[in-house]
C-alpha atoms as a PDB file:
ATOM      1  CA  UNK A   1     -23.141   3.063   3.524  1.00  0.00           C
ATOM      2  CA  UNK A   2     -21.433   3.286   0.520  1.00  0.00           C
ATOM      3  CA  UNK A   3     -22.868   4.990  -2.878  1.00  0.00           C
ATOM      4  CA  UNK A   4     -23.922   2.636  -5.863  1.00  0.00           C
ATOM      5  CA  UNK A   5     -21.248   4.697  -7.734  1.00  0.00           C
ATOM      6  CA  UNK A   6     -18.273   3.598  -4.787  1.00  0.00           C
ATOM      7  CA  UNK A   7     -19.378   0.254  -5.444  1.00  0.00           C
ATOM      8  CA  UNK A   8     -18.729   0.061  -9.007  1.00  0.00           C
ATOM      9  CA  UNK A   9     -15.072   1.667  -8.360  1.00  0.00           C
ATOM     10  CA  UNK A  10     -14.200  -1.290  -6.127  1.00  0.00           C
ATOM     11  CA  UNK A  11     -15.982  -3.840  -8.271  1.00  0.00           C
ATOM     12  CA  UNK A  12     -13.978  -2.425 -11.244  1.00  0.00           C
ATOM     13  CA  UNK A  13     -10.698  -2.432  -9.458  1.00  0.00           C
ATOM     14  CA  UNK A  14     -11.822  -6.043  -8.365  1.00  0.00           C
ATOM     15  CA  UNK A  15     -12.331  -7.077 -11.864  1.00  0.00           C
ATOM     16  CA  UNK A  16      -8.837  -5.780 -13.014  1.00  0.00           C
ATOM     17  CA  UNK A  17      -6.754  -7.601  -9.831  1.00  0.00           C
ATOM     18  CA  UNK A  18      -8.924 -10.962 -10.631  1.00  0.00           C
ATOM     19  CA  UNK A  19      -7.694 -10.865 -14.096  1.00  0.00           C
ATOM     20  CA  UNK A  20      -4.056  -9.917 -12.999  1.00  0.00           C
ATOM     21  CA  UNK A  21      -3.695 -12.363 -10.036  1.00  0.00           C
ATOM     22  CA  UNK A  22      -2.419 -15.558 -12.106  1.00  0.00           C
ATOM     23  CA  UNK A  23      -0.303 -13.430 -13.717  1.00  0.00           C
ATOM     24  CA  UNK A  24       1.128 -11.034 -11.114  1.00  0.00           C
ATOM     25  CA  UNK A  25       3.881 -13.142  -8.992  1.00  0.00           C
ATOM     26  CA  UNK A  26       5.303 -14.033 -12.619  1.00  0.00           C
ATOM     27  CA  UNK A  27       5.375 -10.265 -13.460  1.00  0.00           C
ATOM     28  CA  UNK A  28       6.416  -8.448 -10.319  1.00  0.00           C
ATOM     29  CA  UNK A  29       9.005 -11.387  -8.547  1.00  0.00           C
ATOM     30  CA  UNK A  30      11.561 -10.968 -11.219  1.00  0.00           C
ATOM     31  CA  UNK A  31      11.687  -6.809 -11.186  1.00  0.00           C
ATOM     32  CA  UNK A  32      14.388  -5.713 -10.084  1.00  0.00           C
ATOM     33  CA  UNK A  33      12.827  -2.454  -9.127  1.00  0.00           C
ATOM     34  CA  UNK A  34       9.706  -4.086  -7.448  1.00  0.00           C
ATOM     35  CA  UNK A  35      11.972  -5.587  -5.157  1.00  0.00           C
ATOM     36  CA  UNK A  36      13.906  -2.935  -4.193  1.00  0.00           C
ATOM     37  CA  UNK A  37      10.177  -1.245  -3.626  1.00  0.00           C
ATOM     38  CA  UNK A  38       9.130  -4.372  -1.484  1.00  0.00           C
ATOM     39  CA  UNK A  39      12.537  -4.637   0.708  1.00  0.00           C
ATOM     40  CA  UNK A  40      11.871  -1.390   1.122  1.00  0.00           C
ATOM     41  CA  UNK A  41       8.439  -0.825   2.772  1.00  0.00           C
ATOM     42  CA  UNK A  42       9.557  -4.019   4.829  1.00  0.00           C
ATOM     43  CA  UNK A  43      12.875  -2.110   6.349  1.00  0.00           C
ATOM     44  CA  UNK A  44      10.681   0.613   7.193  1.00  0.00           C
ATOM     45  CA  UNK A  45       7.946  -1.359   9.235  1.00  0.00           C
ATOM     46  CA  UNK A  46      10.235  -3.939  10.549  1.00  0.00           C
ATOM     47  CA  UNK A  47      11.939  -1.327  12.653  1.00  0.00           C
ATOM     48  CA  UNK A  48       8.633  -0.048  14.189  1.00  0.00           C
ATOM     49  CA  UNK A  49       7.450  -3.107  14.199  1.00  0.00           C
ATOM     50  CA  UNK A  50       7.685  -5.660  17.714  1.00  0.00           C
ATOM     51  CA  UNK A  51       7.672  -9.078  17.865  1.00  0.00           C
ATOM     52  CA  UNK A  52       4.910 -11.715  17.848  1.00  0.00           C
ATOM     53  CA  UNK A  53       2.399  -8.760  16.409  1.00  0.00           C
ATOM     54  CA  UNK A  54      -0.903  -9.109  15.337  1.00  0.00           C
ATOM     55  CA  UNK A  55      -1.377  -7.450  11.639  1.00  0.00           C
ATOM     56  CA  UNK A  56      -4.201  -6.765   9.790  1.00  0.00           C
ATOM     57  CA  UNK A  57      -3.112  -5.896   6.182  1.00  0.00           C
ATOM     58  CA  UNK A  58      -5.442  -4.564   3.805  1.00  0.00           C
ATOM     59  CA  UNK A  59      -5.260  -5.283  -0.046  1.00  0.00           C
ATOM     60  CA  UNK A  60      -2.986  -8.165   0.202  1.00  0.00           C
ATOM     61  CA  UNK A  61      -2.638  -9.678  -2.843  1.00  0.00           C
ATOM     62  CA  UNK A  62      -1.589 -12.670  -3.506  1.00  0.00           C
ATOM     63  CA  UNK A  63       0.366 -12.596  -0.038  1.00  0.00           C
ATOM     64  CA  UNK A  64       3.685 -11.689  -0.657  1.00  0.00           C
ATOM     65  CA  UNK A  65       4.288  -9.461   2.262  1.00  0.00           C
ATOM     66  CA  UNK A  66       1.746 -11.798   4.684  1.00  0.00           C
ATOM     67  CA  UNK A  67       3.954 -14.809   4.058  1.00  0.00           C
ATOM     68  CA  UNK A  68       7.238 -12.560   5.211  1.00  0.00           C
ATOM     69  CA  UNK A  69       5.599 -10.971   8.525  1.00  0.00           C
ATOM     70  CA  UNK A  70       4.672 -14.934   9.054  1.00  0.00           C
ATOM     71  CA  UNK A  71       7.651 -16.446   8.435  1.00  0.00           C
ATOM     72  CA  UNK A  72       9.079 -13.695  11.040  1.00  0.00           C
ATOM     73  CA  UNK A  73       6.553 -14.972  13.849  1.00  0.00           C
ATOM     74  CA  UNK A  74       3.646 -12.276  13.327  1.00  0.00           C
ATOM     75  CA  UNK A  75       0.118 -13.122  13.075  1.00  0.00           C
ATOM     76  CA  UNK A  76      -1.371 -12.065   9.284  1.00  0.00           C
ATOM     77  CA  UNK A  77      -4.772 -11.484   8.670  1.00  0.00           C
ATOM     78  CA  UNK A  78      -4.408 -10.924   4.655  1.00  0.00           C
ATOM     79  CA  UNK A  79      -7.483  -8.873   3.483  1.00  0.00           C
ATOM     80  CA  UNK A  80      -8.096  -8.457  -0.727  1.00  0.00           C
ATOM     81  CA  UNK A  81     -11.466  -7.538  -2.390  1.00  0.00           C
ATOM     82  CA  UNK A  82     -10.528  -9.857  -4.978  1.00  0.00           C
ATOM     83  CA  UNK A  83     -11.171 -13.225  -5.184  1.00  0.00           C
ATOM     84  CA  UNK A  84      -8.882 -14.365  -7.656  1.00  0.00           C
ATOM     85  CA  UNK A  85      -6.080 -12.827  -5.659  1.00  0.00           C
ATOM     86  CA  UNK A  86      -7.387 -14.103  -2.245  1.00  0.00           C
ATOM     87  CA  UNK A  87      -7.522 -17.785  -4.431  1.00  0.00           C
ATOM     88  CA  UNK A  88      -3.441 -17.561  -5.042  1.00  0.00           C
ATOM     89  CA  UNK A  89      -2.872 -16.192  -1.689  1.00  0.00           C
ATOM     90  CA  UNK A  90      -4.759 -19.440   0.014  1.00  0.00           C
ATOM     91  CA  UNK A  91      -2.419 -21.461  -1.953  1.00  0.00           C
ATOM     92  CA  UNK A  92       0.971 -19.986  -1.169  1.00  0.00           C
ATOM     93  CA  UNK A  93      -0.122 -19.797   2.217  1.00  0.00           C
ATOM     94  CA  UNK A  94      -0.870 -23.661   2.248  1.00  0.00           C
ATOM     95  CA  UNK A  95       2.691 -24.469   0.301  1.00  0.00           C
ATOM     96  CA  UNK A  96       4.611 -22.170   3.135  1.00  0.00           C
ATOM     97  CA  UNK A  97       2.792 -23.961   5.838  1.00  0.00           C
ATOM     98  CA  UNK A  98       1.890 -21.150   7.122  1.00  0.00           C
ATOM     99  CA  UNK A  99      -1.696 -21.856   8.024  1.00  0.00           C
ATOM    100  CA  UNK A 100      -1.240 -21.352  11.723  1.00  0.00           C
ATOM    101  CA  UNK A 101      -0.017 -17.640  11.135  1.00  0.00           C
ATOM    102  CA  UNK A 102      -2.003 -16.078   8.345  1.00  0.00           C
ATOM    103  CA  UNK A 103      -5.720 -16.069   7.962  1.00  0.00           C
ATOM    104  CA  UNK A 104      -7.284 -14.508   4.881  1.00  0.00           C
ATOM    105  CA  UNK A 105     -10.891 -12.981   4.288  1.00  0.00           C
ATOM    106  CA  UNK A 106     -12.422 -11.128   1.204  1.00  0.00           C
ATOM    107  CA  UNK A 107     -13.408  -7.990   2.447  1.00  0.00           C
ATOM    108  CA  UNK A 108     -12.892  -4.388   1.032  1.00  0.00           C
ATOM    109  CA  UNK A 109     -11.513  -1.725   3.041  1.00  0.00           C
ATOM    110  CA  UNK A 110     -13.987   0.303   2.656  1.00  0.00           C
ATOM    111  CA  UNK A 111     -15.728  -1.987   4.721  1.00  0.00           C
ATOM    112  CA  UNK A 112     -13.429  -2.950   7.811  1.00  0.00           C
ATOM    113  CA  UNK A 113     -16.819  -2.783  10.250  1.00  0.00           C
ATOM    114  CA  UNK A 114     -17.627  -6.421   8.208  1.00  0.00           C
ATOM    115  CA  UNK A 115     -14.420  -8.037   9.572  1.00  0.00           C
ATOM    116  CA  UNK A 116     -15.346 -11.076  10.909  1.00  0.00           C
ATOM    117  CA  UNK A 117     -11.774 -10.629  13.081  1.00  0.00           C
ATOM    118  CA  UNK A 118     -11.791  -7.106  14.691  1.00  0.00           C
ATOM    119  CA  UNK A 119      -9.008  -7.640  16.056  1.00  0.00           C
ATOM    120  CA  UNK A 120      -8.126  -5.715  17.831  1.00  0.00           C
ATOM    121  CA  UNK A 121      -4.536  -5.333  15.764  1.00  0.00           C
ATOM    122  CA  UNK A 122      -1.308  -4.247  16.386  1.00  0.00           C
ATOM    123  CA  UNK A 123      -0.644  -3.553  13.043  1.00  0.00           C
ATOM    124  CA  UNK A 124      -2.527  -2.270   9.925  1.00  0.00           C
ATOM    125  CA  UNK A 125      -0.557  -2.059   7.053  1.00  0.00           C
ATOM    126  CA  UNK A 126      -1.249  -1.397   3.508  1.00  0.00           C
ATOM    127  CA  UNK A 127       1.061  -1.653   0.554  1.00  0.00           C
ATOM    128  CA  UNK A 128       1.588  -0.183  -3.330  1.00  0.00           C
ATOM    129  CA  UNK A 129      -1.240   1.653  -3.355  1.00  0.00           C
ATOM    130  CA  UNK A 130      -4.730   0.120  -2.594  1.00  0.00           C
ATOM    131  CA  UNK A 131      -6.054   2.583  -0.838  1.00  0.00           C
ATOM    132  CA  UNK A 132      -5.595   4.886  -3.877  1.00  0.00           C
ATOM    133  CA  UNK A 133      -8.409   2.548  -5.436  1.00  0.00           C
ATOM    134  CA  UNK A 134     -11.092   4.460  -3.775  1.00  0.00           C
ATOM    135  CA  UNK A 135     -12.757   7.651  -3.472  1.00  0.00           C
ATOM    136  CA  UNK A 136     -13.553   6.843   0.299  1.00  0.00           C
ATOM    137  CA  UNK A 137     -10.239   7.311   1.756  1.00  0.00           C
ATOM    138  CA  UNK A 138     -11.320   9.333   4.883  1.00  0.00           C
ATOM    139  CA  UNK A 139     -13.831   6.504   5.622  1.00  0.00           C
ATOM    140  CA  UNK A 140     -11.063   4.000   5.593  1.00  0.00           C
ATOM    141  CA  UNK A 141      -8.752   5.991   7.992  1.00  0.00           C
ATOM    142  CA  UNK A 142     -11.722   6.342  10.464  1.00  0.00           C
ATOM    143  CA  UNK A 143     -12.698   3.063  10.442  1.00  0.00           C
ATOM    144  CA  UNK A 144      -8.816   2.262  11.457  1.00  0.00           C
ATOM    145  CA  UNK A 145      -8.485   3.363  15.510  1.00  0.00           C
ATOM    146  CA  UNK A 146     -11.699   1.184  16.526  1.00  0.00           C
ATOM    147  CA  UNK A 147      -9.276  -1.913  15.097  1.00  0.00           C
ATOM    148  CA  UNK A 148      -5.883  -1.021  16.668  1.00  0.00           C
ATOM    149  CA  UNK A 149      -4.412  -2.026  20.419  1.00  0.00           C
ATOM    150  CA  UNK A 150      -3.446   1.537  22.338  1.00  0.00           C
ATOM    151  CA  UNK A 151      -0.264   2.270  20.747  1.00  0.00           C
ATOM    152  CA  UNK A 152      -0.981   0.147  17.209  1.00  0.00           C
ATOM    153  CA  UNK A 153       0.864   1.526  14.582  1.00  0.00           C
ATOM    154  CA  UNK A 154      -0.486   2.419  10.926  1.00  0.00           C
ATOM    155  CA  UNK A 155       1.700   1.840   7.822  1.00  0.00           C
ATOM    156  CA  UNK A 156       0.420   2.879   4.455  1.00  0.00           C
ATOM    157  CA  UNK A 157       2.149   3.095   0.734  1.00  0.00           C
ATOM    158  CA  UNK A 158      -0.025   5.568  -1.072  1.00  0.00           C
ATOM    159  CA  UNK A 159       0.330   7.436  -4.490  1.00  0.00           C
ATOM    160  CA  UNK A 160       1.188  11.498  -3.796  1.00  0.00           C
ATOM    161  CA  UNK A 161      -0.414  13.986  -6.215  1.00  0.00           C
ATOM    162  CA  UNK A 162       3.528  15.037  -7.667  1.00  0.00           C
ATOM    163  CA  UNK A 163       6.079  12.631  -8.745  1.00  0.00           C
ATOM    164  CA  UNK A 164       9.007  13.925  -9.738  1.00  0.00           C
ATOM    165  CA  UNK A 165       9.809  11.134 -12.538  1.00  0.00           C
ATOM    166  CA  UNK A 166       6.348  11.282 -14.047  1.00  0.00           C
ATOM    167  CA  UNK A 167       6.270  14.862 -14.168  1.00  0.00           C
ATOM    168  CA  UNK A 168       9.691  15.121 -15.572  1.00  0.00           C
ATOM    169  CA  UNK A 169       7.675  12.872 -19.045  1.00  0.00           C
ATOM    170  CA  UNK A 170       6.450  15.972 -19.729  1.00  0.00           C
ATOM    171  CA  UNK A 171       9.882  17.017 -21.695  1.00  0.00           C
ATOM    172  CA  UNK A 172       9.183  13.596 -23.832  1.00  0.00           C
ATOM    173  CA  UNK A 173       6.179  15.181 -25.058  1.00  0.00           C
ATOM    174  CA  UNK A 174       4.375  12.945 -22.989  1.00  0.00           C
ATOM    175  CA  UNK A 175       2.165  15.426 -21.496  1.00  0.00           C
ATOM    176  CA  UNK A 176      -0.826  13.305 -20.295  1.00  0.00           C
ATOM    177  CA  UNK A 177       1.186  11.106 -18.100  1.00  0.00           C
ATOM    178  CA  UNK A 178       3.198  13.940 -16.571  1.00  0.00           C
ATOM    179  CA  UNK A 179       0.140  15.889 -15.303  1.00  0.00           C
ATOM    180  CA  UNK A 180      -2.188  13.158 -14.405  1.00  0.00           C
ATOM    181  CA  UNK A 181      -2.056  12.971 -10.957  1.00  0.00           C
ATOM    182  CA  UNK A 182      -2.425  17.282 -10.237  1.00  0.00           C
ATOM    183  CA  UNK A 183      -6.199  16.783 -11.529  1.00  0.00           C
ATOM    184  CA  UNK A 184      -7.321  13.715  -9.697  1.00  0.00           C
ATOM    185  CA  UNK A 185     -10.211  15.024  -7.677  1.00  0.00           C
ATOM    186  CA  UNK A 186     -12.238  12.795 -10.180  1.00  0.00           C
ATOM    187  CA  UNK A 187      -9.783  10.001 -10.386  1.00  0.00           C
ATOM    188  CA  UNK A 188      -7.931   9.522 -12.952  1.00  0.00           C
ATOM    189  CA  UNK A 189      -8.185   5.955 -15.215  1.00  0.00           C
ATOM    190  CA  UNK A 190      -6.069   3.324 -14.870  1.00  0.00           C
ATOM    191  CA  UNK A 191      -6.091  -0.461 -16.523  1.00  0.00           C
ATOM    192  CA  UNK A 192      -4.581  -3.177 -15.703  1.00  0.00           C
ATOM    193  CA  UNK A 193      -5.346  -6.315 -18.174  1.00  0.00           C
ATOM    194  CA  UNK A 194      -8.026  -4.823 -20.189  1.00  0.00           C
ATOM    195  CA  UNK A 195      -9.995  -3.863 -17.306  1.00  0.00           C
ATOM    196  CA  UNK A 196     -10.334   0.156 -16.589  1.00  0.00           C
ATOM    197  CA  UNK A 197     -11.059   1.598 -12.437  1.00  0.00           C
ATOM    198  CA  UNK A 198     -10.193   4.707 -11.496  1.00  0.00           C
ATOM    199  CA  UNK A 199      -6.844   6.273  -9.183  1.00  0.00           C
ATOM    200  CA  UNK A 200      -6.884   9.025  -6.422  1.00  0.00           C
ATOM    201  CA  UNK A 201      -3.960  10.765  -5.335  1.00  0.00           C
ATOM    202  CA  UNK A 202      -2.884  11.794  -1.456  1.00  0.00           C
ATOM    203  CA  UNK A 203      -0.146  13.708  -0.305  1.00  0.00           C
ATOM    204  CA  UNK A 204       1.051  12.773   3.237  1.00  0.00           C
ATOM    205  CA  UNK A 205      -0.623  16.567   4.796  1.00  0.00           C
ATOM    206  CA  UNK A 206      -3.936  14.931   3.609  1.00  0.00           C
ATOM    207  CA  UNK A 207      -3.250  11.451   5.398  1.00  0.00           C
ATOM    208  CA  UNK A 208      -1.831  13.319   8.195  1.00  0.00           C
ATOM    209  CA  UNK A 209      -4.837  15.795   8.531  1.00  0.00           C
ATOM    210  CA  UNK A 210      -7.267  12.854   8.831  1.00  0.00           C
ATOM    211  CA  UNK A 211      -5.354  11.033  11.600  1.00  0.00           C
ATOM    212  CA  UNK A 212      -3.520  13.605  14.115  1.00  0.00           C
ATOM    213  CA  UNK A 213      -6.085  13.767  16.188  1.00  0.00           C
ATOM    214  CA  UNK A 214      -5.817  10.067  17.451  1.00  0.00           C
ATOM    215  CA  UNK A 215      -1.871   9.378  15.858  1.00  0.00           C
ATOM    216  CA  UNK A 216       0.893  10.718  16.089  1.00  0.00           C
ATOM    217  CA  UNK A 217       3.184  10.404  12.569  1.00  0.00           C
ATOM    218  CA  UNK A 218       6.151   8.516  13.286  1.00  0.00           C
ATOM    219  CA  UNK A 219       7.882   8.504   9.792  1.00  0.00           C
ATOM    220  CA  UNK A 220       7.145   9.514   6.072  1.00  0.00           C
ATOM    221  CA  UNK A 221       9.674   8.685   3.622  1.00  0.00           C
ATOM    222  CA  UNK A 222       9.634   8.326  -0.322  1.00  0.00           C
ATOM    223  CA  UNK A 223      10.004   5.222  -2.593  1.00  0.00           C
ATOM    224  CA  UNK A 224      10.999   5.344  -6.076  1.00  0.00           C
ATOM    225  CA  UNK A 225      12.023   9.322  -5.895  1.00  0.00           C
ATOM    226  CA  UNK A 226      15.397   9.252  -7.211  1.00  0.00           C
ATOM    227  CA  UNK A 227      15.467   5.446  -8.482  1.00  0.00           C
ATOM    228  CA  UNK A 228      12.968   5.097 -11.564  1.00  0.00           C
ATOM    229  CA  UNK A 229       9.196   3.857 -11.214  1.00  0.00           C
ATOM    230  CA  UNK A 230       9.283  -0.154 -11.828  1.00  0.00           C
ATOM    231  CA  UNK A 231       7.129   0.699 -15.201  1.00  0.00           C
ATOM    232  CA  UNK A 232       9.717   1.994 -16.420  1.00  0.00           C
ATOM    233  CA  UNK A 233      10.742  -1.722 -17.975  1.00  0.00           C
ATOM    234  CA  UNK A 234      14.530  -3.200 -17.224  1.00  0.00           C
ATOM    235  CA  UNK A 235      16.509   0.673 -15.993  1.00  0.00           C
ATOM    236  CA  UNK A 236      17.909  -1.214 -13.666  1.00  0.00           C
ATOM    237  CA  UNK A 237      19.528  -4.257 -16.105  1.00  0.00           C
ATOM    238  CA  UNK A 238      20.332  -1.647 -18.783  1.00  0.00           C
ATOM    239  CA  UNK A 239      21.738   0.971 -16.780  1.00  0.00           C
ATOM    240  CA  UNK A 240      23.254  -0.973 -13.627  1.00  0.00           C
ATOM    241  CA  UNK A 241      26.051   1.580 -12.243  1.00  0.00           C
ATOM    242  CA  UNK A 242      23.085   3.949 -12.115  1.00  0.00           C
ATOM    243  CA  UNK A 243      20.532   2.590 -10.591  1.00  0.00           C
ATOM    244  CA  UNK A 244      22.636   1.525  -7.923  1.00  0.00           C
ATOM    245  CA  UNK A 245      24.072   5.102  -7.137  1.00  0.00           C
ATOM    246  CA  UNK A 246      20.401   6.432  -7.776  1.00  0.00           C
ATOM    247  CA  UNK A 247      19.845   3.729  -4.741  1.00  0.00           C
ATOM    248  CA  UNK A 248      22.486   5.099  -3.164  1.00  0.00           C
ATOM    249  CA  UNK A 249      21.169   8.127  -2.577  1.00  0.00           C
ATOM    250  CA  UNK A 250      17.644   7.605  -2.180  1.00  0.00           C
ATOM    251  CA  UNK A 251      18.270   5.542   0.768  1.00  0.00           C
ATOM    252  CA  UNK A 252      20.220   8.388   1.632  1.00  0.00           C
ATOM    253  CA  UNK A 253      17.484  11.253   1.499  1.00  0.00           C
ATOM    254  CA  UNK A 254      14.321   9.258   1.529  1.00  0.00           C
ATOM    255  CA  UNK A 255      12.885  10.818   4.577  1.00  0.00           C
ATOM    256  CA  UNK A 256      14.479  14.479   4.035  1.00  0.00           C
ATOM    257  CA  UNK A 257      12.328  17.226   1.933  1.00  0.00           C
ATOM    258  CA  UNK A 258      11.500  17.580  -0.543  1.00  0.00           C
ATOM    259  CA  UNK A 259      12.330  14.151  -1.157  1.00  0.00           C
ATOM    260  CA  UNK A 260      10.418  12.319   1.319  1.00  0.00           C
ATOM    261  CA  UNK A 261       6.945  13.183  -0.759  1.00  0.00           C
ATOM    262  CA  UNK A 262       7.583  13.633  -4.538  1.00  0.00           C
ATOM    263  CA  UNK A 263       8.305   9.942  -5.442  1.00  0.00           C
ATOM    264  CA  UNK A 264       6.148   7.529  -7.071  1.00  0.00           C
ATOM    265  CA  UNK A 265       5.134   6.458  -3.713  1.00  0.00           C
ATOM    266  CA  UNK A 266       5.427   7.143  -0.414  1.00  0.00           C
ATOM    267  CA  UNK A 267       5.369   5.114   3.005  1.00  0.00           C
ATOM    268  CA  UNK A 268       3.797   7.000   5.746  1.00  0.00           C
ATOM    269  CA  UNK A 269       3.466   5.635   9.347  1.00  0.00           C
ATOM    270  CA  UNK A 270       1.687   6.930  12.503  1.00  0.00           C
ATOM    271  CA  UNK A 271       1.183   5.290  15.764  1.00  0.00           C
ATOM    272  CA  UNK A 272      -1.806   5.171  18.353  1.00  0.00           C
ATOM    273  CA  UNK A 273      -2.059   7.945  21.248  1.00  0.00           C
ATOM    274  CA  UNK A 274      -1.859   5.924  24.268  1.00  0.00           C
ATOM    275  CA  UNK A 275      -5.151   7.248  25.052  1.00  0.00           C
ATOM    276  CA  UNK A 276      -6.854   6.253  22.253  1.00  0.00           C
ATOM    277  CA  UNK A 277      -9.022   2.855  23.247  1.00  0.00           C
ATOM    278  CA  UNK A 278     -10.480   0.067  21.075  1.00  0.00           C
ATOM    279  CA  UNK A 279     -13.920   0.639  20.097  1.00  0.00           C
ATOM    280  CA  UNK A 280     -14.573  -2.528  22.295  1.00  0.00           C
ATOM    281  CA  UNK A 281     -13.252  -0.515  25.232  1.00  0.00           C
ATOM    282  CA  UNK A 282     -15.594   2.794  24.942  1.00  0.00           C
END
């Protein structure tokens, strides 16, 4: 059961996506960056990925990603703790016609056992960060083989604890931004339209360390190592020829090291032992 404390994180981070979620398709569509990020994380699960599957995606927003896996002939169940992001998520979902293949629920993660559909999933896939949002992250990745089909596969985005471009701020002088993800046991603040909730940081050993002993990791590759963090407003109109050869060769290294775990993100994936059941099947 989670701590009064835990619950104010997620009501926090709640109150900051609420706030955001009329605003965030006309932010985020239109960067350049943020869809290089998005085509991304969908190259990398579409080739683990098999047809017809049943997905269970946790902080989905306002449905972005659910309405591609739908329009691709998956089954989305689109999970947010926020209501006003669920509320724009119901809508797109109506507009696409896509009624028949995504349900939606408000339910946070750190709470999967309240699902009213268990599943159980082929899929669980979380993107940009939302698990970062809590200080329960080991609670989350247990609650995870109980919901997956023998062989389900797991694909998270998560936040490491280095990134090279932040870290290289500190030669701006900007010397709070460049360390504040090595000192994260806390959680570090974050805001996002007025409203402050607090950030952890993973590397992929920790992720890995909670799952190997019912996964096995299939792939771990970074995002935004080489081409610039999306905040960093309009690199890729002002500086074109760059960004695309930074592209160039982050595509080209993303899953080698060091590269593959010092970016702004990472996308990590693991897959089911075979003989690992459902929690319906013990």
């Amino acid at each position: 059961m989670s701590k009064p404390a835990d619950i104010t994180y997620e009501q926090q981070a709640a109150a900051a996506f609420n706030k955001q979620s009329v605003l965030f398709d006309e932010i985020y569509t239109t960067n350049t960056i943020v869809q290089y990020k998005r085509k991304r994380v969908r190259d990398h699960l579409d080739k683990l990925i098999k047809p017809k599957s049943k997905i269970l995606e946790l902080n989905a927003g306002t449905g972005e990603d659910a309405v591609y896996f739908a329009q691709r002939g998956h089954h989305v169940h689109a999970t947010d703790i926020s209501q006003g992001m669920q509320k724009i998520l119901s809508q797109k979902i109506l507009s696409a016609s896509l009624t028949d293949k995504v349900s939606s629920e408000l339910c946070s993660f750190t709470q999967l056992e309240k699902l009213k559909d268990k599943g159980p999933y082929d899929i669980i896939f979380s993107n940009f960060a939302g698990l970062n949002c809590t200080n329960e992250l080991e609670k989350v990745l247990r609650s995870f083989p109980a919901l997956l089909n023998p062989g389900g596969i797991i694909t998270l985005v998560l936040l490491p604890k280095f990134c090279l471009w932040e870290t290289s701020l500190f030669l701006k002088g900007k010397f709070k931004t460049a360390v504040r993800r090595f000192f994260s046991t806390a959680g570090r603040g974050a805001q996002v339209e007025g409203e402050y909730f607090r950030c952890w940081y993973h590397n992929p050993s920790t992720i890995k360390k909670h799952l190997e002993k019912e996964f096995d990791m299939l792939a771990l590759e970074g995002l935004c190592t080489l081409v610039p963090p999306s905040y960093i407003e309009n690199f890729a109109e002002k500086y074109p020829k760059t960004f695309n050869a930074l592209k160039y060769k982050e595509d080209k290294w993303k899953a080698k090291w060091p590269w593959r775990s010092i970016g702004d993100y990472y996308i990590i994936s693991f897959k089911k032992k075979s003989n690992q059941n459902t929690g319906d099947d013990n």
